[in-house]
Protein backbone atom coordinates (compact mmCIF):
# COMPACT_ATOMS: atom_id res chain seq x y z
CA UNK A 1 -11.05 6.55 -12.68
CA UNK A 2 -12.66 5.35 -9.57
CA UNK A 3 -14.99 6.38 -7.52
CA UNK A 4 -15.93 5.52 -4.00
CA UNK A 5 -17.61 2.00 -3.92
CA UNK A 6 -16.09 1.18 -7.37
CA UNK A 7 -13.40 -0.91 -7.61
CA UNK A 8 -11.43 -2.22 -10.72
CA UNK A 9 -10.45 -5.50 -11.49
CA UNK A 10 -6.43 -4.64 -11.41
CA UNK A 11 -4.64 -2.17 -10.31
CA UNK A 12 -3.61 0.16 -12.77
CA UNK A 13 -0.12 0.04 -14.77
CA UNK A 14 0.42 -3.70 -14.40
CA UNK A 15 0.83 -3.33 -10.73
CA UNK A 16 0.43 -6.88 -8.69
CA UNK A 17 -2.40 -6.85 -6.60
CA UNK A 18 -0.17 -7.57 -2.95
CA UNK A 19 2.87 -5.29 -2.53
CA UNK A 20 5.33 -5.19 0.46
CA UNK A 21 6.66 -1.07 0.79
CA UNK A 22 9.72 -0.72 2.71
CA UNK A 23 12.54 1.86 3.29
CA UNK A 24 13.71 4.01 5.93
CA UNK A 25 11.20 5.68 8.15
CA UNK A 26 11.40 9.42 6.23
CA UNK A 27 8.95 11.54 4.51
CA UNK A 28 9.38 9.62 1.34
CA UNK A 29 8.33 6.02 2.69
CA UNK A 30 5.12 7.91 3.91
CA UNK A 31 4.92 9.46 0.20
CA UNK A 32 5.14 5.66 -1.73
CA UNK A 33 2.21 4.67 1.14
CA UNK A 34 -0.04 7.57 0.29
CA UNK A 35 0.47 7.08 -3.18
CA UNK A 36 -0.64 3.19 -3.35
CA UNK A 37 -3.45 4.79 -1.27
CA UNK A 38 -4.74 7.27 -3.93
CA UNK A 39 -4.16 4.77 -6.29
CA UNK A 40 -6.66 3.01 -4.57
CA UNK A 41 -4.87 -0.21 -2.34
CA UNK A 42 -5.81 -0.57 0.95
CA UNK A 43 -3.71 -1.20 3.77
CA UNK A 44 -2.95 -4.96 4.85
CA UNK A 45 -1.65 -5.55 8.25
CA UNK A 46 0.07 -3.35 10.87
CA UNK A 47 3.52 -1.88 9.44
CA UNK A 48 6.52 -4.51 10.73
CA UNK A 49 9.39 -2.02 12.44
CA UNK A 50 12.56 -3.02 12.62
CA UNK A 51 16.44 -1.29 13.38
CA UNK A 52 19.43 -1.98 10.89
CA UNK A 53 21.79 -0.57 13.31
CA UNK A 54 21.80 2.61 12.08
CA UNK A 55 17.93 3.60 10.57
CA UNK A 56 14.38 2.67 11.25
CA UNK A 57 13.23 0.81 8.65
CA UNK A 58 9.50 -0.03 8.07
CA UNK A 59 7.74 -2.82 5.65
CA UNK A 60 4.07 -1.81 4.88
CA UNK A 61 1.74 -4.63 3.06
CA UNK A 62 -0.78 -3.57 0.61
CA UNK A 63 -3.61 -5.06 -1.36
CA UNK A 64 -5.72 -3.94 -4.62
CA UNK A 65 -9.34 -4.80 -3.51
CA UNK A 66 -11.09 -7.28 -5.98
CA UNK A 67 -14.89 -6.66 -4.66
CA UNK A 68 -16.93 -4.16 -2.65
CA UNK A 69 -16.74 -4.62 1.17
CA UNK A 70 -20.17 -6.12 2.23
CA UNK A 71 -20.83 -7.79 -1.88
């Protein structure tokens, strides 16, 4: 478990350390975000929008942090 200012090496359940979310722009999209966040990724980037022609879809990058911010 982590706590704030701890970070561990990997994410947890052989996760990769950079992730691209995407899918429509719905309550679950914002679920799969929040949940990398508790997991403990950080955001990278500003979310990319785009239209297929019928949806909003959005693409959210996300990285495990390897160090303290500051170390």
């Amino acid at each position: 478990m982590r706590h704030r200012g701890q970070f561990t090496k990997q994410p947890p359940n052989d996760l990769p350390i950079y992730r691209v979310l995407t899918g429509p722009d719905d309550a679950a999209f914002c679920h799969r975000v929040s949940e990398a966040l508790a997991l403990g990724y950080e955001l990278y980037g500003s979310v990319a929008v785009t239209f297929d022609g019928q949806s909003v879809i959005l693409a959210q990058a996300i990285i495990w942090p390897r160090t303290k911010r500051g170390a």
